[in-house]
N, C-alpha and C. Protein backbone atom coordinates (compact mmCIF):
# COMPACT_ATOMS: atom_id res chain seq x y z
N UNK A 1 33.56 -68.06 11.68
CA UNK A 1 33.97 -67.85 13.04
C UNK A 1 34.17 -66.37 13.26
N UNK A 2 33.44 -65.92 14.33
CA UNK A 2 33.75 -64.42 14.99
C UNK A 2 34.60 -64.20 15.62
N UNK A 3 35.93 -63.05 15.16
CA UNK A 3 36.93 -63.00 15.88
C UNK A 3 36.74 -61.77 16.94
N UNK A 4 37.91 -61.48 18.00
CA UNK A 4 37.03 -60.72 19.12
C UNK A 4 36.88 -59.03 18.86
N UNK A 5 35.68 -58.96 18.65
CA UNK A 5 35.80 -57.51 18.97
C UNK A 5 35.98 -56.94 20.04
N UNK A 6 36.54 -55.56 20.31
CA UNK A 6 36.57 -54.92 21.21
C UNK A 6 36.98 -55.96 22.80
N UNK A 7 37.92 -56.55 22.76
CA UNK A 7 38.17 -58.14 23.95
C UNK A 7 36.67 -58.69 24.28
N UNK A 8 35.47 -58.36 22.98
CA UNK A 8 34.61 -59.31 23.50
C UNK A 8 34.61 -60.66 22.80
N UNK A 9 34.35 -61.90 23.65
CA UNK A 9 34.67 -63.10 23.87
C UNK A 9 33.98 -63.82 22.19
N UNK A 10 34.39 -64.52 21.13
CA UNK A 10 33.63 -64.76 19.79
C UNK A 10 32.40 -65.64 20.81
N UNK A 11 31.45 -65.85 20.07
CA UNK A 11 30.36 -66.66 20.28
C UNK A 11 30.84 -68.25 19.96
N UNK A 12 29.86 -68.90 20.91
CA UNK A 12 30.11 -70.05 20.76
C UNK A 12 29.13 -70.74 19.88
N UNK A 13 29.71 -71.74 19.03
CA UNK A 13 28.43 -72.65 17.80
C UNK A 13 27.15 -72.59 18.49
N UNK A 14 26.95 -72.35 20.02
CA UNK A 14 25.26 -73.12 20.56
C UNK A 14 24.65 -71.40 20.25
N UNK A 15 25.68 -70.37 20.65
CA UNK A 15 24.81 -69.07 20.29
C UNK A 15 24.60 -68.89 19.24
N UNK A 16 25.84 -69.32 18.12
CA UNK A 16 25.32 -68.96 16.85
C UNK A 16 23.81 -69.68 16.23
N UNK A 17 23.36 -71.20 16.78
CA UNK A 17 22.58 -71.72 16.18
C UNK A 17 21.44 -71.12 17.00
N UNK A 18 21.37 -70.60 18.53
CA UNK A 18 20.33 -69.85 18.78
C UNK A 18 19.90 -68.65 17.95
N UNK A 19 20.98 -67.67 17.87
CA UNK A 19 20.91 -66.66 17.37
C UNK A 19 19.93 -66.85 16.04
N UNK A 20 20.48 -67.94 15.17
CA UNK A 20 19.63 -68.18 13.97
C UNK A 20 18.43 -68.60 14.05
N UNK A 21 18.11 -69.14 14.82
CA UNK A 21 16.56 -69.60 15.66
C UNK A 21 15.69 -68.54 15.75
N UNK A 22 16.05 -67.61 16.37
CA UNK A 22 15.59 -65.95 17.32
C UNK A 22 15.52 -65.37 15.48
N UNK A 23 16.61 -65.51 14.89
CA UNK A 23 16.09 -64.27 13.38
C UNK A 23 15.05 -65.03 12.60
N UNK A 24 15.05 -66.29 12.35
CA UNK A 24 14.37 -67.35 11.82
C UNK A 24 12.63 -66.50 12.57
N UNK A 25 11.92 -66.37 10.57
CA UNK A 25 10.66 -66.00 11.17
C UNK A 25 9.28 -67.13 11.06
N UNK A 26 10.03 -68.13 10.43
CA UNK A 26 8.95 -69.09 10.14
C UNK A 26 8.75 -70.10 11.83
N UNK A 27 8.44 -71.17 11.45
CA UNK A 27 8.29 -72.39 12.82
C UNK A 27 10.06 -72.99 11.84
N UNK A 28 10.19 -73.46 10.89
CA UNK A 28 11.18 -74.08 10.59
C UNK A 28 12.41 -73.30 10.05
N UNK A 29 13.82 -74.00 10.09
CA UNK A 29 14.52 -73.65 10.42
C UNK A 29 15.17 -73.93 9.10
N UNK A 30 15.73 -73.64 8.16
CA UNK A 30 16.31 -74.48 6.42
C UNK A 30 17.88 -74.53 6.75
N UNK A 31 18.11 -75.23 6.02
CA UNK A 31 19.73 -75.48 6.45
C UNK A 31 20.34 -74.55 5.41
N UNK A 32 20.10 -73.72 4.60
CA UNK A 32 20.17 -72.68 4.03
C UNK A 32 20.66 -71.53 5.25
N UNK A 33 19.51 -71.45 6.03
CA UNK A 33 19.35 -70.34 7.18
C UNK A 33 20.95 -71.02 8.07
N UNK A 34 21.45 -71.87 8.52
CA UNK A 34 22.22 -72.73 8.88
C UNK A 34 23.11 -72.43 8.28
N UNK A 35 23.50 -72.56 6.62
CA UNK A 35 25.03 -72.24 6.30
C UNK A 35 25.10 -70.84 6.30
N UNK A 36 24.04 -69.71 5.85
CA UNK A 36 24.75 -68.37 5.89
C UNK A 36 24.86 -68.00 7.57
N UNK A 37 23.77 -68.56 8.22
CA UNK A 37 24.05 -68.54 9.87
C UNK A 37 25.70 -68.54 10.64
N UNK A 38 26.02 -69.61 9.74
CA UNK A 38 27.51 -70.01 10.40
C UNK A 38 28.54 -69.93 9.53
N UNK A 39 28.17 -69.43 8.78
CA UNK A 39 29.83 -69.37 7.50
C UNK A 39 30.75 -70.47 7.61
N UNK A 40 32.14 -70.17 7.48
CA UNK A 40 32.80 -71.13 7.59
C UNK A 40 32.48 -72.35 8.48
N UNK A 41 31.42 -71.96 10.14
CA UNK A 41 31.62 -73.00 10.73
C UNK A 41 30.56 -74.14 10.59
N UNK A 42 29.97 -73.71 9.45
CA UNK A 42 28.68 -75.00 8.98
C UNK A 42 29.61 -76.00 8.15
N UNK A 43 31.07 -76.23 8.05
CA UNK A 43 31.79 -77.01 7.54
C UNK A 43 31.60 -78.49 8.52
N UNK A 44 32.07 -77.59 9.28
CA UNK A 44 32.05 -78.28 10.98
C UNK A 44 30.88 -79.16 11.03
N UNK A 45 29.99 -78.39 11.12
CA UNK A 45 28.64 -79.40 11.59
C UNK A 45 28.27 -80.15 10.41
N UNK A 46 28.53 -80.39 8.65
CA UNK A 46 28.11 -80.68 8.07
C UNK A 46 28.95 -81.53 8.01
N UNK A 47 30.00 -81.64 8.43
CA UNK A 47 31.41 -83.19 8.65
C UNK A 47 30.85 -83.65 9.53
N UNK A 48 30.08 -82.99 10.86
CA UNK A 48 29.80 -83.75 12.15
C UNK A 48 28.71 -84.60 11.59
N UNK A 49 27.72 -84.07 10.78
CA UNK A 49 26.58 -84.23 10.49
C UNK A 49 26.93 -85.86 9.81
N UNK A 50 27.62 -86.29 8.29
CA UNK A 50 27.60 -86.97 7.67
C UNK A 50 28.40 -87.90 8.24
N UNK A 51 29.01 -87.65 9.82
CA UNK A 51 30.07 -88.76 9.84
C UNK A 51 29.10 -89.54 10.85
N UNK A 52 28.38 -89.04 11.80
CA UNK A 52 27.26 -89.70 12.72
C UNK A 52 27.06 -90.82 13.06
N UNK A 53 26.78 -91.63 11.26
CA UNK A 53 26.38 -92.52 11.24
C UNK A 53 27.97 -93.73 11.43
N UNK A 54 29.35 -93.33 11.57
CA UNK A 54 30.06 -94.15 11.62
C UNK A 54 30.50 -94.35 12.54
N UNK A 55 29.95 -93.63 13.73
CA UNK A 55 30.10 -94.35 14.87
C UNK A 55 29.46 -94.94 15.17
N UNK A 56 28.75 -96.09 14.69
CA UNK A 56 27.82 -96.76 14.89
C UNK A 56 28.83 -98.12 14.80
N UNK A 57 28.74 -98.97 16.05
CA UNK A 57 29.76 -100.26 15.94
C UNK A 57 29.64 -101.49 15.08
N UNK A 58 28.37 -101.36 15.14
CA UNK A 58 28.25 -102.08 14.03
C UNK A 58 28.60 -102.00 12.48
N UNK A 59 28.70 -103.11 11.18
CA UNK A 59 29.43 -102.61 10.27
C UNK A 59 28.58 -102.77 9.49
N UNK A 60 28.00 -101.36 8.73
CA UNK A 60 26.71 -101.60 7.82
C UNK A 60 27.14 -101.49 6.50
N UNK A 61 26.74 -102.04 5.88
CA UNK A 61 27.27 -102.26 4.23
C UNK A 61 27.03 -101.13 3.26
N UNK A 62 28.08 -100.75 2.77
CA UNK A 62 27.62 -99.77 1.79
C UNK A 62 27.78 -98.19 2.50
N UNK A 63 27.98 -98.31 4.10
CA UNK A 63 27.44 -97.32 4.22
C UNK A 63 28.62 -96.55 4.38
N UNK A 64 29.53 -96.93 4.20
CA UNK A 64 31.36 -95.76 3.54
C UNK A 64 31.16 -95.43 1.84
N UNK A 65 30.74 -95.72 1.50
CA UNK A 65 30.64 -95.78 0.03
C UNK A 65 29.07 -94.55 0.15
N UNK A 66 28.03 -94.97 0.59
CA UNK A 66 26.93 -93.89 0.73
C UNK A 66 27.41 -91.97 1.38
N UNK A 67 28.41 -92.53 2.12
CA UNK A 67 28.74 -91.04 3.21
C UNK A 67 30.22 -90.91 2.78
N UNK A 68 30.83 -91.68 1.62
CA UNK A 68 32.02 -91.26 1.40
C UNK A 68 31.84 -90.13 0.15
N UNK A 69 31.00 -90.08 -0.48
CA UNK A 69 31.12 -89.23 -1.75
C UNK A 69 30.31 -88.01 -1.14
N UNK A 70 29.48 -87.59 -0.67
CA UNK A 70 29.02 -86.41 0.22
C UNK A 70 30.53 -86.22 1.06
N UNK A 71 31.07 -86.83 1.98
CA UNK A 71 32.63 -86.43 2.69
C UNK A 71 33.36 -85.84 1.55
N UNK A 72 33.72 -86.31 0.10
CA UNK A 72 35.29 -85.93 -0.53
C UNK A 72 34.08 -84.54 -1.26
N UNK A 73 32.69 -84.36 -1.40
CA UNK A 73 32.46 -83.78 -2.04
C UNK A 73 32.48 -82.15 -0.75
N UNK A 74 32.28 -82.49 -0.03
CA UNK A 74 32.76 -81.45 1.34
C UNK A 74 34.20 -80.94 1.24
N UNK A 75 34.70 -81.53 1.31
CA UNK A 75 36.32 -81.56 1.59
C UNK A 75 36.68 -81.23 0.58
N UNK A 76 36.14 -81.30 -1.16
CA UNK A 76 36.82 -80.56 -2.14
C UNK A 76 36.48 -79.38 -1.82
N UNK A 77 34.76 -78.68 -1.64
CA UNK A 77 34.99 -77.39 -1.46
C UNK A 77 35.93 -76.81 -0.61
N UNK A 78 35.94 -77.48 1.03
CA UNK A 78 37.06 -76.96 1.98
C UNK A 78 38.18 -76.49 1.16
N UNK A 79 38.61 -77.34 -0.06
CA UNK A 79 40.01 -77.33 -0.38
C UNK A 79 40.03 -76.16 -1.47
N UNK A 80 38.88 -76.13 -1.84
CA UNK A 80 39.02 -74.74 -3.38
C UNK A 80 39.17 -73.46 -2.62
N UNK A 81 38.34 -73.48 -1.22
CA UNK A 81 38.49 -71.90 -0.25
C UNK A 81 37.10 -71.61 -0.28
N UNK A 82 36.30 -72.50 -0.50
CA UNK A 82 34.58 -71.78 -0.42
C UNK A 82 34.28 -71.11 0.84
N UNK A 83 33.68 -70.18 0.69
CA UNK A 83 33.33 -69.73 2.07
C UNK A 83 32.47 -70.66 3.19
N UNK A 84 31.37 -71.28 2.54
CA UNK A 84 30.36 -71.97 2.87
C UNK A 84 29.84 -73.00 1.93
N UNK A 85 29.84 -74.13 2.66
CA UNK A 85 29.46 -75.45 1.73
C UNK A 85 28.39 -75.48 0.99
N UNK A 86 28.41 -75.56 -0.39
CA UNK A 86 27.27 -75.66 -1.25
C UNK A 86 26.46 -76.91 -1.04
N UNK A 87 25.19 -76.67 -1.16
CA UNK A 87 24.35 -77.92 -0.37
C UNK A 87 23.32 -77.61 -1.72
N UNK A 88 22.78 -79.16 -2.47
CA UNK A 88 21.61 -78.85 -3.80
C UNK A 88 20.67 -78.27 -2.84
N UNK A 89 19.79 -77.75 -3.78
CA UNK A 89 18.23 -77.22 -3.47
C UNK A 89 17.86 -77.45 -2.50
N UNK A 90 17.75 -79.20 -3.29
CA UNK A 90 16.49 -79.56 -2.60
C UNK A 90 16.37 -80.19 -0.99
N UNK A 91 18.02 -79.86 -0.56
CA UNK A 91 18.24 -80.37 0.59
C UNK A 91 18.51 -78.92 1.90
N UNK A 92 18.99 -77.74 0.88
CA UNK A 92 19.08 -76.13 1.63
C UNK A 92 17.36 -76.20 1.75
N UNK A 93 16.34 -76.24 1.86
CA UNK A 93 15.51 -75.98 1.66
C UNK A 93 14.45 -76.82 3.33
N UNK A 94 14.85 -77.99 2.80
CA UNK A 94 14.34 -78.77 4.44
C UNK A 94 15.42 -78.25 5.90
N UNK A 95 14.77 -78.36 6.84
CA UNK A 95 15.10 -77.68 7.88
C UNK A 95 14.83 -78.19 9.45
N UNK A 96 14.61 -77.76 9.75
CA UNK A 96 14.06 -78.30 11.44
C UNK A 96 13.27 -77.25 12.43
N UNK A 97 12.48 -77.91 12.90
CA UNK A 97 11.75 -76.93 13.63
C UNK A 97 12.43 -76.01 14.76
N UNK A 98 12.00 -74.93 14.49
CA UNK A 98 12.67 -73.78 15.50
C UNK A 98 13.03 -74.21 17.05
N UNK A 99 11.81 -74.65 17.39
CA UNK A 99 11.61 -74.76 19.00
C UNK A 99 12.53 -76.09 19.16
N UNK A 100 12.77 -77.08 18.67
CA UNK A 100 13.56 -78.28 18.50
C UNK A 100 14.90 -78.10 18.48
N UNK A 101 15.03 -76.63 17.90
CA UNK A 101 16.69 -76.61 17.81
C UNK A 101 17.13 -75.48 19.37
N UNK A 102 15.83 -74.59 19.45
CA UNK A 102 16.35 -74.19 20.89
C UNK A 102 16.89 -75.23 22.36
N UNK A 103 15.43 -76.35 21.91
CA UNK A 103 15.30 -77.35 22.67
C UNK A 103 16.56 -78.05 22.66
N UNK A 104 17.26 -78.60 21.63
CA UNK A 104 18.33 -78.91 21.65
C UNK A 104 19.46 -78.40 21.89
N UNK A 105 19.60 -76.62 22.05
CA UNK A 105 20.46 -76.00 21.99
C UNK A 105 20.55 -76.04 23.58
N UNK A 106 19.72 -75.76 24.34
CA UNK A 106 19.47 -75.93 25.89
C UNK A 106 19.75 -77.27 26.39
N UNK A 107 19.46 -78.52 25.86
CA UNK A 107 19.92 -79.37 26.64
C UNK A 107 21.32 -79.94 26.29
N UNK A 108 21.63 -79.41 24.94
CA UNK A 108 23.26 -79.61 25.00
C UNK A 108 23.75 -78.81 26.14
N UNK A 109 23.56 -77.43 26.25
CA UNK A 109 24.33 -76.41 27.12
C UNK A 109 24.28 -77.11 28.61
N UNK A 110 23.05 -77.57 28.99
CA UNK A 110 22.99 -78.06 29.99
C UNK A 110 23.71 -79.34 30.46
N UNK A 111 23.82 -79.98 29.51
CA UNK A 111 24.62 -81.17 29.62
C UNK A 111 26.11 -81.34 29.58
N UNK A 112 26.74 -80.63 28.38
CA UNK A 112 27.69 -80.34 27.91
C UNK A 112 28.65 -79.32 27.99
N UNK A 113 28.17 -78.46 28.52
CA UNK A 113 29.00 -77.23 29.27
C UNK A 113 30.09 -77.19 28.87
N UNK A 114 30.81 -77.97 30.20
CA UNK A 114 31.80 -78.35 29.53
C UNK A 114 33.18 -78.72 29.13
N UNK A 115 32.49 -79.52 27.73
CA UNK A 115 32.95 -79.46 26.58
C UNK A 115 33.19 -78.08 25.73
N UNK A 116 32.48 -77.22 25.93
CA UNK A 116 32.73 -75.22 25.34
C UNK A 116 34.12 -75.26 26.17
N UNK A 117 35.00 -75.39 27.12
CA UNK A 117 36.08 -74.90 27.85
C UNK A 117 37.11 -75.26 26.72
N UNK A 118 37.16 -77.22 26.62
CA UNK A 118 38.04 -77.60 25.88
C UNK A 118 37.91 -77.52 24.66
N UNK A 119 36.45 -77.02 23.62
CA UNK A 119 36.77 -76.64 22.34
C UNK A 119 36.59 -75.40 21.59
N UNK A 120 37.07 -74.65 22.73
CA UNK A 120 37.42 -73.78 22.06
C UNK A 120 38.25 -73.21 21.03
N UNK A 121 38.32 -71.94 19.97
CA UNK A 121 39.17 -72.01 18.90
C UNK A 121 40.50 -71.25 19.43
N UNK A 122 41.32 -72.24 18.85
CA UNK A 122 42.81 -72.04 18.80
C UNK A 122 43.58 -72.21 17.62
N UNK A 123 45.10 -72.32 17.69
CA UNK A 123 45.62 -72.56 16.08
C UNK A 123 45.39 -72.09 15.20
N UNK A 124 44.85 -70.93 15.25
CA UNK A 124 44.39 -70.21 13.77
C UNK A 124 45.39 -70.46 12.72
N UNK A 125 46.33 -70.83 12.99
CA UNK A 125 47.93 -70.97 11.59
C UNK A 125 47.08 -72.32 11.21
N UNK A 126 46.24 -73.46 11.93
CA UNK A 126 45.65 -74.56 10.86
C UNK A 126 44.39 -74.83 10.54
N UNK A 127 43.97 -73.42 11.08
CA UNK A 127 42.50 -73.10 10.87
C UNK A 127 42.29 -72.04 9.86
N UNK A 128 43.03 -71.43 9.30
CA UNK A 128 42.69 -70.61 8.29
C UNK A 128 43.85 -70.65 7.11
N UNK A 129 43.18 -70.23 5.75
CA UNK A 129 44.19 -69.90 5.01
C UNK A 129 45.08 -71.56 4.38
N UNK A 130 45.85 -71.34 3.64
CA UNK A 130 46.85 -72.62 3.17
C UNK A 130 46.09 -74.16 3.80
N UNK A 131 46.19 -73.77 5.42
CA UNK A 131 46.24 -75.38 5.69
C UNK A 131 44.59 -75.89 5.73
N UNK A 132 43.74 -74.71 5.61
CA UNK A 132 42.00 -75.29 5.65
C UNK A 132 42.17 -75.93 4.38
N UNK A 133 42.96 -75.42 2.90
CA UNK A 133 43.00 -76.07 1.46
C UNK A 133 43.45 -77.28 2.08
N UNK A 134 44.52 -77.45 2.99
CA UNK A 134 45.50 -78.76 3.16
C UNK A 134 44.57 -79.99 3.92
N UNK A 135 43.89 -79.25 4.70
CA UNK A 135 42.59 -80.18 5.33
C UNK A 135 41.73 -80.52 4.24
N UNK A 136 41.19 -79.66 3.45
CA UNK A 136 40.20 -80.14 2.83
C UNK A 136 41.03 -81.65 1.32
N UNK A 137 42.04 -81.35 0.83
CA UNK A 137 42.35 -82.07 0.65
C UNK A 137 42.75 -83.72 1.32
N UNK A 138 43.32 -83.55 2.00
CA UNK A 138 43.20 -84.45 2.97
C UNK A 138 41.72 -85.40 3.13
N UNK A 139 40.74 -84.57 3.31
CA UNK A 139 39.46 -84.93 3.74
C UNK A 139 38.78 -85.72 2.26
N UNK A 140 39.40 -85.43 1.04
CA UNK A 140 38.95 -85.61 -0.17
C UNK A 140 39.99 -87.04 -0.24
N UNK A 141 40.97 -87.25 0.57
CA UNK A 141 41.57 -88.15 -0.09
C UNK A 141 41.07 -89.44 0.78
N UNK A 142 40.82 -88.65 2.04
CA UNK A 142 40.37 -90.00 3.15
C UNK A 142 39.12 -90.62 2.65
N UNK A 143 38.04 -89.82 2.59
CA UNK A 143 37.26 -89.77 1.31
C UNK A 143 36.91 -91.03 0.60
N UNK A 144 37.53 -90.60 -0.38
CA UNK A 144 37.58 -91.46 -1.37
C UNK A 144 38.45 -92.95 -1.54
N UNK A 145 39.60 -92.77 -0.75
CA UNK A 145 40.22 -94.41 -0.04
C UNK A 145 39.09 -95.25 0.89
């Protein structure tokens, strides 16, 4: 997360994932390019990412047990102080197409607006430091129960 320079305003997640789009020189996009893109805040999208599938109302078998050990394995790094979530190889490596993520970045903005008013960052006393360890624990224990 960018704090403000000079009273200018931090960027919001949709600029940061543009921004990485625009430096991005290939057609695809690696989720590599994604965690150094967003530092700490690829935590965020990689919790948003693996939880997706549980809002789904229906109750699919197995599938807390499939997305629970990727969750406590998230949430331990949160809790050691990693800067950015370690992701294997062979998964930093696949990516998404450039124009797909602008495309998406535009029709969230367009749609979602907003939602940027009300989530914006606040609380820094439980966003940084001691209590991100206290979250990530937490997240390791929900986890794994």
């Amino acid at each position: 997360m960018r704090l403000r320079v000079n009273g200018e305003k931090p960027k919001s997640v949709l600029d940061a994932l543009r921004d990485i789009a625009h430096a991005t020189t290939g057609e695809r996009i690696s989720i590599d390019a994604f965690s150094r893109g967003l530092g700490r805040r690829s935590y965020g999208l990689l919790l948003l990412t693996l939880n997706l599938l549980n809002l789904i109302p229906l109750p699919l078998p197995l599938l807390s047990i499939i997305f629970g050990f990727p969750l406590a394995l998230v949430g331990l790094q949160l809790a050691l102080g990693l800067e950015r979530p370690w992701v294997p190889s062979f998964l930093r490596r696949r990516g998404i197409k450039k124009i797909e993520m602008l495309h998406f970045c535009d029709q969230v903005d367009k749609s979602y607006s907003w939602v940027h008013r009300l989530i914006h960052p606040r609380l820094p006393v439980v966003t940084r430091g001691a209590a991100v360890r206290l979250i990530g624990f937490v997240l390791v224990t929900s986890a794994v129960v």
